[in-house]
C-alpha atoms as a PDB file:
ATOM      1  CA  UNK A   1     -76.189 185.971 -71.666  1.00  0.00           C
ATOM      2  CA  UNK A   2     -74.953 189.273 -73.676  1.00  0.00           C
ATOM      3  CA  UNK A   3     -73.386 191.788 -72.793  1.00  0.00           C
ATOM      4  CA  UNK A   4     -72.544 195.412 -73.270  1.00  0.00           C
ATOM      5  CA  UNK A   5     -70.062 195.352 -76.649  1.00  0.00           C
ATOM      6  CA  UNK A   6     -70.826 191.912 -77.367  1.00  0.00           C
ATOM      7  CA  UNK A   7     -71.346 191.266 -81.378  1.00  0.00           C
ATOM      8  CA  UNK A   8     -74.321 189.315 -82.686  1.00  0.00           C
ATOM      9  CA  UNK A   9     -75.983 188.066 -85.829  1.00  0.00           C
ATOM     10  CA  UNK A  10     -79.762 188.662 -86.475  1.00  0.00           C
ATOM     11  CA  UNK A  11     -81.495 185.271 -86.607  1.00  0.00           C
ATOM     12  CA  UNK A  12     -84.855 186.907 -87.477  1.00  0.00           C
ATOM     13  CA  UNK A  13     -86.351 189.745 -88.600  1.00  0.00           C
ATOM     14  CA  UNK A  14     -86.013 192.560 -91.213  1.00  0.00           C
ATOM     15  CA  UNK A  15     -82.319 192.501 -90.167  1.00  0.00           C
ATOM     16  CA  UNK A  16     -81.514 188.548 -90.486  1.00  0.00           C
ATOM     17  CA  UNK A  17     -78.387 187.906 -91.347  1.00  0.00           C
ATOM     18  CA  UNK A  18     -77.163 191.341 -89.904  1.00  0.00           C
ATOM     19  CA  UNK A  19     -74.207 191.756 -87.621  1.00  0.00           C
ATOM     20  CA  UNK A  20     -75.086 194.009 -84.420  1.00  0.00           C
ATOM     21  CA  UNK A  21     -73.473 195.301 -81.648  1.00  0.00           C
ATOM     22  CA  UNK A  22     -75.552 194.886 -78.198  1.00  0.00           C
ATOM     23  CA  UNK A  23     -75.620 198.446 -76.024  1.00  0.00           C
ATOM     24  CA  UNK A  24     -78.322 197.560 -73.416  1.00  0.00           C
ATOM     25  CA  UNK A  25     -80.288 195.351 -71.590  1.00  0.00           C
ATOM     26  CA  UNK A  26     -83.922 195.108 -70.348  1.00  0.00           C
ATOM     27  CA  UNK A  27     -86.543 192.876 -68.802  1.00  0.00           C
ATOM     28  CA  UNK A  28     -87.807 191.215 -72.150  1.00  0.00           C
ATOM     29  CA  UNK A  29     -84.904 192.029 -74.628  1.00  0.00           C
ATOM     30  CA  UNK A  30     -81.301 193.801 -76.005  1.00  0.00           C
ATOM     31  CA  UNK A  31     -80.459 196.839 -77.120  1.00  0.00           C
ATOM     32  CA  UNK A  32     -78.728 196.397 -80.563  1.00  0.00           C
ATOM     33  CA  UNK A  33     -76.952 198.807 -83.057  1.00  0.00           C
ATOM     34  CA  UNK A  34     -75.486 198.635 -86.271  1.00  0.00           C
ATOM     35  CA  UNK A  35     -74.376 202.220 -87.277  1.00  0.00           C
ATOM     36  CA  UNK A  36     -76.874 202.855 -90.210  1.00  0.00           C
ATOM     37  CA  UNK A  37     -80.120 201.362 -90.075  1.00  0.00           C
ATOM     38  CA  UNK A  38     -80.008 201.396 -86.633  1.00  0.00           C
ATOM     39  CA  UNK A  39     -78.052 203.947 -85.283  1.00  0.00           C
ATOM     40  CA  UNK A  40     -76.495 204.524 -81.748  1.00  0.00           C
ATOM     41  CA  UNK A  41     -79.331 207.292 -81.002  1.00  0.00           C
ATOM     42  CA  UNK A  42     -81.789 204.735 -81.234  1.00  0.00           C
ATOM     43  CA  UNK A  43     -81.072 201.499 -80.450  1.00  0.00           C
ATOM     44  CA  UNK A  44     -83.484 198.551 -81.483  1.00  0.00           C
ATOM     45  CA  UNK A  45     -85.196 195.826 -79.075  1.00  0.00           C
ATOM     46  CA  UNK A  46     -84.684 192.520 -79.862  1.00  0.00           C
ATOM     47  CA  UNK A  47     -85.472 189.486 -78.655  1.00  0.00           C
ATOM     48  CA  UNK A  48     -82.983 187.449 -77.469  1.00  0.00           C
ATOM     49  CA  UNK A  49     -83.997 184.131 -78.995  1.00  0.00           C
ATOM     50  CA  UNK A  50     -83.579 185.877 -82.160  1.00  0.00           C
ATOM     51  CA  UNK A  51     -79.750 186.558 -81.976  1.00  0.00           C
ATOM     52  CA  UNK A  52     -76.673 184.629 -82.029  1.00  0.00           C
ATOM     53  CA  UNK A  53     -73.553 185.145 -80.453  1.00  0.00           C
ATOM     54  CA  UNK A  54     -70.324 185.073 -82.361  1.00  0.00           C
ATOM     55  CA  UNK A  55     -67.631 185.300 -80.197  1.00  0.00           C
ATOM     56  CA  UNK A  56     -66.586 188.834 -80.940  1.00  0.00           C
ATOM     57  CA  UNK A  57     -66.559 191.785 -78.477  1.00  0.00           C
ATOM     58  CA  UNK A  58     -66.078 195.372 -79.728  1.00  0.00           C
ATOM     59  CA  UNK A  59     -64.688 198.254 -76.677  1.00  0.00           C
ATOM     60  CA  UNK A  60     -67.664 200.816 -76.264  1.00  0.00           C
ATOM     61  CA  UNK A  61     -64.983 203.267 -76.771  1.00  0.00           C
ATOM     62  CA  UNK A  62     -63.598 202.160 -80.694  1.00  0.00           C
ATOM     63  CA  UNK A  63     -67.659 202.341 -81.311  1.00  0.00           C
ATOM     64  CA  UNK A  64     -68.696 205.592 -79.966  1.00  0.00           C
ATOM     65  CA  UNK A  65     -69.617 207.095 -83.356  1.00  0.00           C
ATOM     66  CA  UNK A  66     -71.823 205.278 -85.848  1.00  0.00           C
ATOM     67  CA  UNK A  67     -69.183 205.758 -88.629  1.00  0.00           C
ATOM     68  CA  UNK A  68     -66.768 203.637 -86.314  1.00  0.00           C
ATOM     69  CA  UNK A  69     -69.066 200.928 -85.682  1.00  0.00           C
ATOM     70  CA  UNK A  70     -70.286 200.505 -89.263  1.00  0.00           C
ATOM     71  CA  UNK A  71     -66.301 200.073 -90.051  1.00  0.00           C
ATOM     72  CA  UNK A  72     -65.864 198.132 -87.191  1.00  0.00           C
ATOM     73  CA  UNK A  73     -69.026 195.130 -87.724  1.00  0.00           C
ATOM     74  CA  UNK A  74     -68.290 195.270 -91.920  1.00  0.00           C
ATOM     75  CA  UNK A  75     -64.503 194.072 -90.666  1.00  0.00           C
ATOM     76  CA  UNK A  76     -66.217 190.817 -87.982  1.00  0.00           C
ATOM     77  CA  UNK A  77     -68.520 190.249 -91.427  1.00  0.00           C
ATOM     78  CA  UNK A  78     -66.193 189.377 -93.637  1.00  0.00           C
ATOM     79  CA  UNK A  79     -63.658 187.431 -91.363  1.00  0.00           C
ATOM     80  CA  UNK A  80     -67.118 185.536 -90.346  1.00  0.00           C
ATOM     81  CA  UNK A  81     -67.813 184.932 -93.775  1.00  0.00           C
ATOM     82  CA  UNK A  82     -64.243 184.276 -94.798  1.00  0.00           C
ATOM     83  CA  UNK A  83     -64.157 187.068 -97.432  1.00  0.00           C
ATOM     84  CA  UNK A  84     -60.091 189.017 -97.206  1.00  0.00           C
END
């Protein structure tokens, strides 16, 4: 399933297409931050069948300010994409 630092890709919603970094679990959904929209204060619920993993982890540590993990999912957005 996900887990704590793992980096996903909205499938659905006002975010599709997004890149976001999952900070929590619960019964019915994840926890998921991007830095600006949604920052680390407030995380968003999402449904899981509405993400999509891509194989990138960040350290909770390198993303412990929302400044850091803008920087830090803009970088796994363009090597996704293929943009240099």
């Amino acid at each position: 399933m996900f887990e704590n630092g793992s980096v996903v890709k909205s499938l659905a919603g006002r975010d599709k297409g997004s890149y976001l970094l999952v900070v929590g679990a619960a019964q019915y959904g994840v926890f998921v931050c991007d830095g600006k929209e949604r920052p680390l204060e407030r995380p968003k619920l999402k449904n899981p069948k509405h993400l999509e993993q891509t194989g990138f982890s960040l350290n909770m540590k390198s993303a412990s300010t929302n400044r850091a993990l803008k920087r830090a999912l803009r970088c796994i957005r363009d090597e996704c994409s293929g943009d240099t």
